[in-house]
Protein backbone atom coordinates (compact mmCIF):
# COMPACT_ATOMS: atom_id res chain seq x y z
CA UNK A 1 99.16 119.74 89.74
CA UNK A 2 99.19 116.22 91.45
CA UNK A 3 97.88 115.35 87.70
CA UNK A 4 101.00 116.75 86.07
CA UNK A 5 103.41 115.72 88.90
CA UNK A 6 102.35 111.81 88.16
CA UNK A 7 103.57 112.13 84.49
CA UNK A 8 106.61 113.08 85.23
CA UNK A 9 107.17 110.57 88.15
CA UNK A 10 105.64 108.04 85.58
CA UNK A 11 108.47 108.79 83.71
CA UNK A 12 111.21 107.75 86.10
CA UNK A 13 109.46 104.89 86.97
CA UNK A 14 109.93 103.87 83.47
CA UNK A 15 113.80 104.14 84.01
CA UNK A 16 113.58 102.60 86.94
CA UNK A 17 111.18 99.55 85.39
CA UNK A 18 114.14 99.32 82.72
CA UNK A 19 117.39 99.89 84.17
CA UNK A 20 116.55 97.92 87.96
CA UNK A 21 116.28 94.34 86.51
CA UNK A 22 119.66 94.88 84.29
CA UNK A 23 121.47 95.72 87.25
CA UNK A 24 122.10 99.21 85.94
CA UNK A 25 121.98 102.44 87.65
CA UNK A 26 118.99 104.99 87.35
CA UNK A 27 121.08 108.09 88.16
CA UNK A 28 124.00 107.53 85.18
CA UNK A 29 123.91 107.76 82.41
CA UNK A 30 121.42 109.97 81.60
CA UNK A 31 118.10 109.24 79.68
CA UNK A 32 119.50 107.78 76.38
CA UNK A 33 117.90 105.83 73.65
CA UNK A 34 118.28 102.02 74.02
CA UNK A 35 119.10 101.03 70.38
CA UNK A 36 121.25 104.16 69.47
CA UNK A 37 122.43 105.06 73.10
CA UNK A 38 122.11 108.81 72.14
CA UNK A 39 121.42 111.23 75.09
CA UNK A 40 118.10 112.81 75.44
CA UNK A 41 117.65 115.94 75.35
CA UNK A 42 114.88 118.09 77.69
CA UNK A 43 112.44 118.23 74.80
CA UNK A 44 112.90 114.53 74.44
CA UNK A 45 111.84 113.82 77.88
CA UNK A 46 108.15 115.46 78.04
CA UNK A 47 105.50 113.06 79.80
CA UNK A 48 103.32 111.50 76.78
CA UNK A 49 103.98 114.99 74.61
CA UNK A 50 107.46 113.86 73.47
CA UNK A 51 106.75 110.52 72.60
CA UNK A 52 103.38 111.95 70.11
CA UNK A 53 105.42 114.66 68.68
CA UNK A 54 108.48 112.29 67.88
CA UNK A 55 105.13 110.08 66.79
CA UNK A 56 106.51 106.93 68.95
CA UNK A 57 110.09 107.29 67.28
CA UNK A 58 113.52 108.27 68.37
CA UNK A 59 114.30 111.63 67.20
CA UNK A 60 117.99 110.27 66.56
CA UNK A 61 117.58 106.67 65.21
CA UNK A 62 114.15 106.27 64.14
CA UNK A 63 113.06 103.32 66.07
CA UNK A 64 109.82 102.93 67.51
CA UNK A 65 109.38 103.91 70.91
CA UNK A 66 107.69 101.33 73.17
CA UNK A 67 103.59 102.53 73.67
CA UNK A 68 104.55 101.26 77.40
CA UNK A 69 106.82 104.59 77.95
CA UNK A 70 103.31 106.96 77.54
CA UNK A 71 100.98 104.46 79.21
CA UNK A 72 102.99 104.20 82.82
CA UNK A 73 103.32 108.00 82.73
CA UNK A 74 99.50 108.01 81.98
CA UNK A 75 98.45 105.03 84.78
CA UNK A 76 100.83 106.72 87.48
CA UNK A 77 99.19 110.52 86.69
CA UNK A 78 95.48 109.01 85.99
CA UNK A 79 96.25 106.69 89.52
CA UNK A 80 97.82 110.09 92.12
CA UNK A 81 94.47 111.78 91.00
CA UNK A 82 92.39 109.00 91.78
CA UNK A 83 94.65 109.00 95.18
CA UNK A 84 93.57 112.69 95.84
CA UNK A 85 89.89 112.51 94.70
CA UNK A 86 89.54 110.26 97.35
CA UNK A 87 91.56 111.77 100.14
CA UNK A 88 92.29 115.29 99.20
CA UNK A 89 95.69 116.97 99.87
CA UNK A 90 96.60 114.79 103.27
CA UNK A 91 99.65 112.47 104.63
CA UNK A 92 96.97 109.65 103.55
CA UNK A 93 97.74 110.97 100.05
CA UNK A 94 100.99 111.15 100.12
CA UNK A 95 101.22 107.42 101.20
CA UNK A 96 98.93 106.53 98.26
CA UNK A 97 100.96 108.29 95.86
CA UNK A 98 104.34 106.71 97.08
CA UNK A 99 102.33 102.99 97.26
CA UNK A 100 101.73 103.74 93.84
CA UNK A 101 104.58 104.39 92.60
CA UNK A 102 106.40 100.87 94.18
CA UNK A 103 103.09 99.13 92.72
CA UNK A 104 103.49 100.75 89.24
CA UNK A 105 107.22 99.34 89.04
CA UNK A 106 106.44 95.87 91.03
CA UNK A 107 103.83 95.09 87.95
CA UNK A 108 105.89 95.89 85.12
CA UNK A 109 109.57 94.13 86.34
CA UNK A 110 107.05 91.04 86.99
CA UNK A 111 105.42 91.44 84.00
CA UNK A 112 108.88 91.47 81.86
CA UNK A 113 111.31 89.65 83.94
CA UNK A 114 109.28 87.62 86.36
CA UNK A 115 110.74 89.34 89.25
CA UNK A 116 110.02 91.72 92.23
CA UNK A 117 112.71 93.72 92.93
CA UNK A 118 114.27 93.86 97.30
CA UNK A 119 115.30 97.33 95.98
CA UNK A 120 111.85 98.65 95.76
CA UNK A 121 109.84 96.04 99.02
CA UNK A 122 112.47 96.12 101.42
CA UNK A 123 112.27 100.58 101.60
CA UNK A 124 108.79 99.68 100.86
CA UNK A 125 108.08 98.09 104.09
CA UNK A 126 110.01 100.80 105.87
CA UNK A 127 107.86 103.66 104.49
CA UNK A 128 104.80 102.27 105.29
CA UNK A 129 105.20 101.59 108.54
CA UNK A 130 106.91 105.24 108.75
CA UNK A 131 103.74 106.49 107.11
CA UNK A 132 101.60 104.41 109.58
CA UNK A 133 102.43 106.82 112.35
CA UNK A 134 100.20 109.82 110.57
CA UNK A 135 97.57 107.20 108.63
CA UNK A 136 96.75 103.59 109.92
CA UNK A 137 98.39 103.62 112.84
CA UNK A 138 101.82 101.72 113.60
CA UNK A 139 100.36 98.29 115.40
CA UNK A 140 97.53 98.33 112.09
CA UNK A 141 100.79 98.49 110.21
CA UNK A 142 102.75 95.87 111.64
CA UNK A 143 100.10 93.42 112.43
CA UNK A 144 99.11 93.61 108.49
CA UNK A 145 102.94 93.44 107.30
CA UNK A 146 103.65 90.55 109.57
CA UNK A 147 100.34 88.55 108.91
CA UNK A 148 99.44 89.22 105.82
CA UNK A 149 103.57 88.15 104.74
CA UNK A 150 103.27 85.34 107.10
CA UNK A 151 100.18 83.54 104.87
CA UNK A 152 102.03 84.32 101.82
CA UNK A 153 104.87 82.62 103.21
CA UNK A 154 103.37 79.90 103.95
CA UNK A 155 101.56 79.74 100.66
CA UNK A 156 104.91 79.87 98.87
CA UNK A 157 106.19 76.99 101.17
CA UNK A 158 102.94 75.00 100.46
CA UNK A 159 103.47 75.49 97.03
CA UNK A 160 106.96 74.25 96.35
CA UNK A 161 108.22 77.15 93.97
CA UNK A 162 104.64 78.20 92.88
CA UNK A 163 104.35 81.44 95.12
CA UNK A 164 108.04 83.92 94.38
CA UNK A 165 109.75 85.10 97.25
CA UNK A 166 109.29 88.51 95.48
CA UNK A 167 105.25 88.04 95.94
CA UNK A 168 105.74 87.23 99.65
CA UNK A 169 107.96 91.00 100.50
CA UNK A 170 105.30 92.59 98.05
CA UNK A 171 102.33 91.37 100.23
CA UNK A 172 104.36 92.83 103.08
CA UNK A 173 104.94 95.89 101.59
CA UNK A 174 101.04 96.08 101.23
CA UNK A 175 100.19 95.09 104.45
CA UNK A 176 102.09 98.16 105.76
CA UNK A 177 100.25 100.20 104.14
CA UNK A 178 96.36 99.01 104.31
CA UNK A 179 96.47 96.90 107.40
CA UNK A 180 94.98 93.64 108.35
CA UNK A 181 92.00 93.95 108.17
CA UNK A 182 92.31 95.38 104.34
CA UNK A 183 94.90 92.82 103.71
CA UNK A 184 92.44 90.13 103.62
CA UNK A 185 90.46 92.23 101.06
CA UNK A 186 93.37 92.45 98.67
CA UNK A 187 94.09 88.37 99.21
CA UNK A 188 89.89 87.87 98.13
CA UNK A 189 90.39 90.52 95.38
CA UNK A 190 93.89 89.35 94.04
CA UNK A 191 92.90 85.73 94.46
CA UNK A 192 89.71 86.06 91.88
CA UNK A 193 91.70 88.33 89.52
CA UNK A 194 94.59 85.65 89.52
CA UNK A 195 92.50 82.73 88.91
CA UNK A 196 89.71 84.56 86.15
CA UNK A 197 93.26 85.23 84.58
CA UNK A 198 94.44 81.73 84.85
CA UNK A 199 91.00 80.28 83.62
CA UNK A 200 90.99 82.71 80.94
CA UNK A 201 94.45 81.23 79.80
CA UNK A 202 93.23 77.49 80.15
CA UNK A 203 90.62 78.44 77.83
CA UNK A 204 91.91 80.55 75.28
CA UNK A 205 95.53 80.46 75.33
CA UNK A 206 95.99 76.43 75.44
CA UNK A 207 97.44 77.10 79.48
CA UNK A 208 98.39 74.10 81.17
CA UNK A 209 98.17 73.23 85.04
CA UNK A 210 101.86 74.10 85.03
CA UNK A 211 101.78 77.42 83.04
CA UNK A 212 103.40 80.23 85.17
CA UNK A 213 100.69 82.98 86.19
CA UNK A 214 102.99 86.04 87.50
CA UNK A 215 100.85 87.47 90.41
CA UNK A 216 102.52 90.75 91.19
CA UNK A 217 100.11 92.51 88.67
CA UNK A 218 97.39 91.05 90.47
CA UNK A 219 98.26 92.20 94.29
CA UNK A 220 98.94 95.61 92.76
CA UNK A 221 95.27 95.67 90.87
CA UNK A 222 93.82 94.80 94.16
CA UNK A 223 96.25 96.95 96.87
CA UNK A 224 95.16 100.05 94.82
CA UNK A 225 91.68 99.30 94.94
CA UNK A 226 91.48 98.57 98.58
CA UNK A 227 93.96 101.27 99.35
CA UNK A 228 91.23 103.75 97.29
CA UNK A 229 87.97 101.85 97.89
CA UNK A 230 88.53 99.48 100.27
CA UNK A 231 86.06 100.42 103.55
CA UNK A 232 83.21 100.45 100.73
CA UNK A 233 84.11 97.35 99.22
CA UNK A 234 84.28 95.89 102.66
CA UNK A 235 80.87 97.23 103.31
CA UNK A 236 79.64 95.32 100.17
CA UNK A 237 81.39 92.26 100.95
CA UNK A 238 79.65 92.05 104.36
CA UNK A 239 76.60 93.29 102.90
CA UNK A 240 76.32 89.91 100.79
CA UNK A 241 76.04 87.94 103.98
């Protein structure tokens, strides 16, 4: 059920990954192809079933349909049930599933437009303290949005333009939710993702020292680990020493 329920939240975080960055509004109009701007009908608008039926086209126009429409609806479905294999049917859940969903959209909008929306961290940070109150507890939750915002703001001061202001709310948003102690985990985990990716570009892509390296994707990689996995990744961590 949780399974089902993430493909069809998937799919309107896909509206919401398209229409937030254009300014637009995700209630009206109504789902509607982009190149023909036909309406969609209900058949139209089945998680990952419509789009291999219509075989990645619009049923109206013909265009191909983007592969990224299926794959959120599949990472957001495939990411609540990891959420409930670890913590079962719970408030702890529930947070995971909504951190999730924020995470899901944060990655793509920085992926595509280089930005991190206030629509989607400032609520953020609101509903993870609110959550805090039944999971973390509220001082865990402040303590970790404060601090672990506070480095990243200082980082992006430091930096002179290299660190967003988007990252800084984002890290805030996470903090909320995992607390301090797990915040430093995600900073360790995002770090080495971000700079494997960057050496990776240096390497094979002809990257420069002044090629831009969005992070977003990379705090999101590592919040949903350490929000799943992070008291036994801690315990390996500590184990190494």
């Amino acid at each position: 059920m949780l399974f089902i329920l993430g493909l069809f939240i998937g799919s309107f975080l896909n509206v919401l990954i398209y229409r937030i960055p254009r300014g637009e509004s995700v209630v009206w109009p109504g789902s509607h192809c982009a190149q023909c701007g036909h309406g969609l009908k209900p058949l139209d608008l089945v998680p990952v079933v419509s789009y291999l039926l219509l075989r990645g086209r619009c049923r109206y126009c013909g265009t191909k349909i983007s592969l990224r429409y299926p794959l959120v609806e599949l990472l957001t479905a495939f990411s609540f049930l990891l959420v409930y294999l670890q913590y079962g049917y719970s408030v702890q859940t529930a947070a995971g599933c909504v951190l999730v969903a924020m995470l899901v959209v944060v990655t793509f909008t920085d992926i595509d437009e280089g930005i991190i929306p206030d629509v989607i961290t400032y609520p953020g940070m609101l509903i993870g303290l609110a959550f805090s109150f039944f999971t973390i507890g509220i001082k865990s939750a402040l303590f970790g949005m404060l601090g672990f915002g506070l480095v990243f703001f200082l980082i992006a001061l430091l930096s002179r333009g290299g660190m967003g202001g988007g990252d800084v709310k984002l890290v805030a948003v996470i903090g909320a939710f995992v607390g301090p102690l797990h915040s430093v985990l995600v900073f360790i985990l995002s770090s080495l993702a971000g700079g494997l990716w960057a050496i990776g570009l240096l390497l094979f892509r002809g990257a420069g020292r002044k090629t831009e390296v969005r992070f977003g994707p990379f705090l999101a990689l590592a919040a949903l680990l350490v929000f799943l996995y992070g008291q036994q990744l801690l315990d390996f961590y500590l184990g190494l020493f």
